[in-house]
PDB file of N, CA and C in Angstrom:
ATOM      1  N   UNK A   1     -12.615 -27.967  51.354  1.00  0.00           N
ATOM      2  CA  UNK A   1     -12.409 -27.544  49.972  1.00  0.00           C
ATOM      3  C   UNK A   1     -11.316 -26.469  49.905  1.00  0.00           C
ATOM      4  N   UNK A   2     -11.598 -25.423  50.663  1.00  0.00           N
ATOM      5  CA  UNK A   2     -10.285 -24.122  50.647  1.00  0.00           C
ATOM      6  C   UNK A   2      -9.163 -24.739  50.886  1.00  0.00           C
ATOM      7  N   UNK A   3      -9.339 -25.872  52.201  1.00  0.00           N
ATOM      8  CA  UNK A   3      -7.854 -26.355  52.797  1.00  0.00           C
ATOM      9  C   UNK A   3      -7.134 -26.867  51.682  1.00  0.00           C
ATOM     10  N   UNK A   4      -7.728 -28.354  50.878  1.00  0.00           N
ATOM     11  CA  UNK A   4      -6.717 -28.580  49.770  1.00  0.00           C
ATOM     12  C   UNK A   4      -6.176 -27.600  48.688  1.00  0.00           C
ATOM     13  N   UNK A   5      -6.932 -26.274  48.870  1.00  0.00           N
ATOM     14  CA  UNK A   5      -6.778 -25.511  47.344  1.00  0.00           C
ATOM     15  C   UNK A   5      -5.470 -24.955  48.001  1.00  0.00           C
ATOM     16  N   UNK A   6      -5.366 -24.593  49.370  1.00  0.00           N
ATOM     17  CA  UNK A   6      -4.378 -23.923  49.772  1.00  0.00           C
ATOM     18  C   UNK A   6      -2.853 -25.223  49.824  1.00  0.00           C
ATOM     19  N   UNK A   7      -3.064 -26.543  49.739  1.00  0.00           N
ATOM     20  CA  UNK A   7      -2.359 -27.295  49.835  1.00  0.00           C
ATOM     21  C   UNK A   7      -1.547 -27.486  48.332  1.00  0.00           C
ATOM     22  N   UNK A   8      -2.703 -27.247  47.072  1.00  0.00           N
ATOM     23  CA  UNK A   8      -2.152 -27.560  46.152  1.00  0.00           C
ATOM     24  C   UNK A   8      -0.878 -26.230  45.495  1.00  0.00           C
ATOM     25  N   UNK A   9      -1.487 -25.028  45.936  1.00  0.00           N
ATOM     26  CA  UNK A   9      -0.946 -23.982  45.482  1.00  0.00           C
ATOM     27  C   UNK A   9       0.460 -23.415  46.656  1.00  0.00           C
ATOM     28  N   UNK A  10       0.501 -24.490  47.858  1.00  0.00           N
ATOM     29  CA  UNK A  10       1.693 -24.457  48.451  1.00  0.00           C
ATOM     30  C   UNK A  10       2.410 -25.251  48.228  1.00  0.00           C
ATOM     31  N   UNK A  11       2.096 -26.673  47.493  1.00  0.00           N
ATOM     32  CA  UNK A  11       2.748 -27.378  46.762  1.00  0.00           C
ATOM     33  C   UNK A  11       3.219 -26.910  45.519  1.00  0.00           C
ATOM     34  N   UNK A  12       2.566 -26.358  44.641  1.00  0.00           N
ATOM     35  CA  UNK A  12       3.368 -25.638  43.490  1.00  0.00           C
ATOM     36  C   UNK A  12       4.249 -24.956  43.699  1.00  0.00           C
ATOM     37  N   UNK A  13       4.103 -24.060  44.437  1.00  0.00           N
ATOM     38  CA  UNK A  13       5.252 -22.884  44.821  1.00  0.00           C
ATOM     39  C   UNK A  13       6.540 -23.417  45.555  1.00  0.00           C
ATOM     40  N   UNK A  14       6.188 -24.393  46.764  1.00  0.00           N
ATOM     41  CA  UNK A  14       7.822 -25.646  46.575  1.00  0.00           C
ATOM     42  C   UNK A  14       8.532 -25.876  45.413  1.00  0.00           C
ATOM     43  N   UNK A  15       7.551 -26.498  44.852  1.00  0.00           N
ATOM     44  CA  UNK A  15       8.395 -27.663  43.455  1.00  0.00           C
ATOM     45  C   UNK A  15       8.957 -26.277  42.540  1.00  0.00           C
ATOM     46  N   UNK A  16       8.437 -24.988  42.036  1.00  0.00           N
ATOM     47  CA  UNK A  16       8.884 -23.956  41.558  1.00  0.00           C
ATOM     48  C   UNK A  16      10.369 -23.526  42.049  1.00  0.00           C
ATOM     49  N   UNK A  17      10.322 -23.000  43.393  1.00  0.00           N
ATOM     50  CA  UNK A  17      11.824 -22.638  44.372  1.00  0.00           C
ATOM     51  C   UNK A  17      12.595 -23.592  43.998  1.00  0.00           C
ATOM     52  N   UNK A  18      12.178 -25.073  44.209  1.00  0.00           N
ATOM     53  CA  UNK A  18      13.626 -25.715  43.923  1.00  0.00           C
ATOM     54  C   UNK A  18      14.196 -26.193  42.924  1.00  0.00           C
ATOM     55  N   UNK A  19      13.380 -25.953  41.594  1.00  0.00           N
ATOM     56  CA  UNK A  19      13.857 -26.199  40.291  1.00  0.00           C
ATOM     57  C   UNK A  19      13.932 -25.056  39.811  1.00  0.00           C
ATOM     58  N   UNK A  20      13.782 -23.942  40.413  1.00  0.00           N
ATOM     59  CA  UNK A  20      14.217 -22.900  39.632  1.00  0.00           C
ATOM     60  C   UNK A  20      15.957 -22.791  39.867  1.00  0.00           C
ATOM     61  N   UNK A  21      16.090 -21.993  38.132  1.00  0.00           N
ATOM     62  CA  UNK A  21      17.728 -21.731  37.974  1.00  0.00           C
ATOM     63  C   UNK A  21      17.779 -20.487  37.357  1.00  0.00           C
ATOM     64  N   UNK A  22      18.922 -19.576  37.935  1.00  0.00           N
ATOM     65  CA  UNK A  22      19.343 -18.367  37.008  1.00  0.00           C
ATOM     66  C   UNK A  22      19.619 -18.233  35.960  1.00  0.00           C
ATOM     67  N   UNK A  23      18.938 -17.714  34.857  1.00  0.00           N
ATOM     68  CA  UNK A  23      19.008 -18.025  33.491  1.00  0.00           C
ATOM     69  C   UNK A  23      20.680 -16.613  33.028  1.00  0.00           C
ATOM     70  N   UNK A  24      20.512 -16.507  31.557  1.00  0.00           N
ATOM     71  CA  UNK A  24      21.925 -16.225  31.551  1.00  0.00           C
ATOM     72  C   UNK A  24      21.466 -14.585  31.858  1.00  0.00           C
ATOM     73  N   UNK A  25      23.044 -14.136  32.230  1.00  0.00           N
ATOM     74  CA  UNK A  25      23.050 -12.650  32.700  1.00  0.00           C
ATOM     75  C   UNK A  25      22.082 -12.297  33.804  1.00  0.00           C
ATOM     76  N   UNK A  26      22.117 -13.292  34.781  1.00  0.00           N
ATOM     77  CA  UNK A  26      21.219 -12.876  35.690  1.00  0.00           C
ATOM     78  C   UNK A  26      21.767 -13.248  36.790  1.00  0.00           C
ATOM     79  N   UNK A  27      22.188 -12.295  38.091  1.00  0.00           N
ATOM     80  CA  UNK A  27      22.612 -12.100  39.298  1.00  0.00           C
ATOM     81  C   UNK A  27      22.798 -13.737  39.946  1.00  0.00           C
ATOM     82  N   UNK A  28      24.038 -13.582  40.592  1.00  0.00           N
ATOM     83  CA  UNK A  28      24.218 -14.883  41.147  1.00  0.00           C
ATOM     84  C   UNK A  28      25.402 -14.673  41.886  1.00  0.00           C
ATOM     85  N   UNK A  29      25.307 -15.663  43.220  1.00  0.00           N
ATOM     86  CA  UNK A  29      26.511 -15.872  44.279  1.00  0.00           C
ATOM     87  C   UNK A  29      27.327 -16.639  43.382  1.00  0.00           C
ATOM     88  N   UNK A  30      26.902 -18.192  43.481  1.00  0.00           N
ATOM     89  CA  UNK A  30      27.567 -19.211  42.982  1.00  0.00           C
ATOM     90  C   UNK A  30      27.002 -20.179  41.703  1.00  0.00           C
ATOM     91  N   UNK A  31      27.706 -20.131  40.984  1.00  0.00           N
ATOM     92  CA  UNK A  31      27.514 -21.182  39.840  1.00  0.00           C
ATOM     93  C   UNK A  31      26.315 -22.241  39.911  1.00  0.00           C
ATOM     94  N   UNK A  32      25.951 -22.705  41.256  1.00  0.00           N
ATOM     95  CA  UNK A  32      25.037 -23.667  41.195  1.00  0.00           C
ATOM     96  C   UNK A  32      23.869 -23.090  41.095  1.00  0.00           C
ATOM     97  N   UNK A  33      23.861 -21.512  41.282  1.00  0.00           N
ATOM     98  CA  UNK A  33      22.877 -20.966  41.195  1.00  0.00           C
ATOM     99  C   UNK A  33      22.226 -20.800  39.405  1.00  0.00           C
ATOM    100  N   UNK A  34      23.322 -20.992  38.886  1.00  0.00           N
ATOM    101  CA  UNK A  34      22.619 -20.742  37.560  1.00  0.00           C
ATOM    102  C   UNK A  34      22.410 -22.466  36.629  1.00  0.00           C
ATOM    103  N   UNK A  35      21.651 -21.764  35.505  1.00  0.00           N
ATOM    104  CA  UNK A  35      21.220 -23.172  34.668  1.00  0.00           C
ATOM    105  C   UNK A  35      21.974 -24.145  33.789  1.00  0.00           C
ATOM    106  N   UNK A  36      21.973 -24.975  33.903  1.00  0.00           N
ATOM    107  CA  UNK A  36      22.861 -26.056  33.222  1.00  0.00           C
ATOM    108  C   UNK A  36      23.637 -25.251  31.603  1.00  0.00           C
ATOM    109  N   UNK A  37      24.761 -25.452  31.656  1.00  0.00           N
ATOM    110  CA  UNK A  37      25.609 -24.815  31.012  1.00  0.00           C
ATOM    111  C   UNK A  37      25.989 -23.571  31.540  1.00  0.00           C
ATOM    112  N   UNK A  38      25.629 -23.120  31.867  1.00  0.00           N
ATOM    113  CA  UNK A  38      26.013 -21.764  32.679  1.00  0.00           C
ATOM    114  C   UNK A  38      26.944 -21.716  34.151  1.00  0.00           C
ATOM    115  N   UNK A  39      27.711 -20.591  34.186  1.00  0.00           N
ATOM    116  CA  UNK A  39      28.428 -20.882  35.089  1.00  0.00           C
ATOM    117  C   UNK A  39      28.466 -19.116  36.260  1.00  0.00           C
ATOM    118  N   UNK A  40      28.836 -18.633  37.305  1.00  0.00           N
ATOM    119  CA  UNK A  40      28.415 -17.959  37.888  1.00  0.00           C
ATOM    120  C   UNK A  40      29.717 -17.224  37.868  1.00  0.00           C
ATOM    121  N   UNK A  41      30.040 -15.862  36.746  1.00  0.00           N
ATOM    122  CA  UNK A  41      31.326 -15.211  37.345  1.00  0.00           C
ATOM    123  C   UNK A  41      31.642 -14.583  38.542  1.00  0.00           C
ATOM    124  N   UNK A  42      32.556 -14.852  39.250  1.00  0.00           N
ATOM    125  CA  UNK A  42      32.698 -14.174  40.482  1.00  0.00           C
ATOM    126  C   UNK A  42      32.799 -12.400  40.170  1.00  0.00           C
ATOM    127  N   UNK A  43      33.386 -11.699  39.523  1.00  0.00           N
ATOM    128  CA  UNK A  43      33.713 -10.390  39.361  1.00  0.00           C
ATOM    129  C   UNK A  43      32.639  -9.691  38.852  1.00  0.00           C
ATOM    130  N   UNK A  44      31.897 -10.307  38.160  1.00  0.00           N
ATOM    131  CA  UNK A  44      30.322  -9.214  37.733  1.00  0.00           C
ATOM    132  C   UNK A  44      29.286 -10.401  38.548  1.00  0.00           C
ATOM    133  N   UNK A  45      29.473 -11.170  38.640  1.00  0.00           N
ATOM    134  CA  UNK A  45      28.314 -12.400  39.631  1.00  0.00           C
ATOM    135  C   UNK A  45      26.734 -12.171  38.825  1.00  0.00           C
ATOM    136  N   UNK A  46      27.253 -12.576  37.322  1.00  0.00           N
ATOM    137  CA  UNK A  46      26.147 -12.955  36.637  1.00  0.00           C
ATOM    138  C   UNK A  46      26.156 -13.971  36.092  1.00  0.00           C
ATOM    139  N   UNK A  47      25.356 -14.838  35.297  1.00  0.00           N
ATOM    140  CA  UNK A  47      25.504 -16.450  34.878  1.00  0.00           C
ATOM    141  C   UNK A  47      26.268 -16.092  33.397  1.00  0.00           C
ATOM    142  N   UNK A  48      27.346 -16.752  32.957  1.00  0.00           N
ATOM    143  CA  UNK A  48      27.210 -16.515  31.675  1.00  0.00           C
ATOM    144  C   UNK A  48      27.471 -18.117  31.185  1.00  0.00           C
ATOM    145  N   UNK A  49      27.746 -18.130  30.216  1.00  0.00           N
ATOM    146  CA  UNK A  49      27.828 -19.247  28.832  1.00  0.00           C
ATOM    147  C   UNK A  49      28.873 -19.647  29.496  1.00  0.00           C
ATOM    148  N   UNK A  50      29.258 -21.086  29.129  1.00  0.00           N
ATOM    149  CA  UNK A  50      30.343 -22.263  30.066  1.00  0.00           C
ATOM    150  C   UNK A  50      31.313 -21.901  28.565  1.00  0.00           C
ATOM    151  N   UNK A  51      32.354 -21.742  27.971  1.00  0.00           N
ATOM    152  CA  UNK A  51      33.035 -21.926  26.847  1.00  0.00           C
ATOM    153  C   UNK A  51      33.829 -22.684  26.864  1.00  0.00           C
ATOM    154  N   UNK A  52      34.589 -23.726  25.798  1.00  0.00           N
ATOM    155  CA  UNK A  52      35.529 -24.681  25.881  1.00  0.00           C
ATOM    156  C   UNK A  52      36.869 -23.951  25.696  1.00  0.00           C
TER     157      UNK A  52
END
């Protein structure tokens, strides 16, 4: 019983890490780090808004 509880709640915390994305104004190396539309400035290395 403990074993699967510990299976399910190490499974959540996977699927969390790898769909998580840097939302805007929030610290980042590279662009892929942040969320769709967003892009990663190199000089302040925060996510901001993609503009046309």
């Amino acid at each position: 019983m403990h074993f699967s509880f510990l299976l399910i709640i190490v499974a959540l915390t996977a699927s969390m890490s790898v769909s998580a994305c840097s939302e805007l104004d929030v610290d980042c190396d590279v662009s892929s780090e942040c969320c769709s539309g967003l892009y990663c400035d190199p000089v302040i290395q925060h996510c901001l808004e993609v503009t046309a």
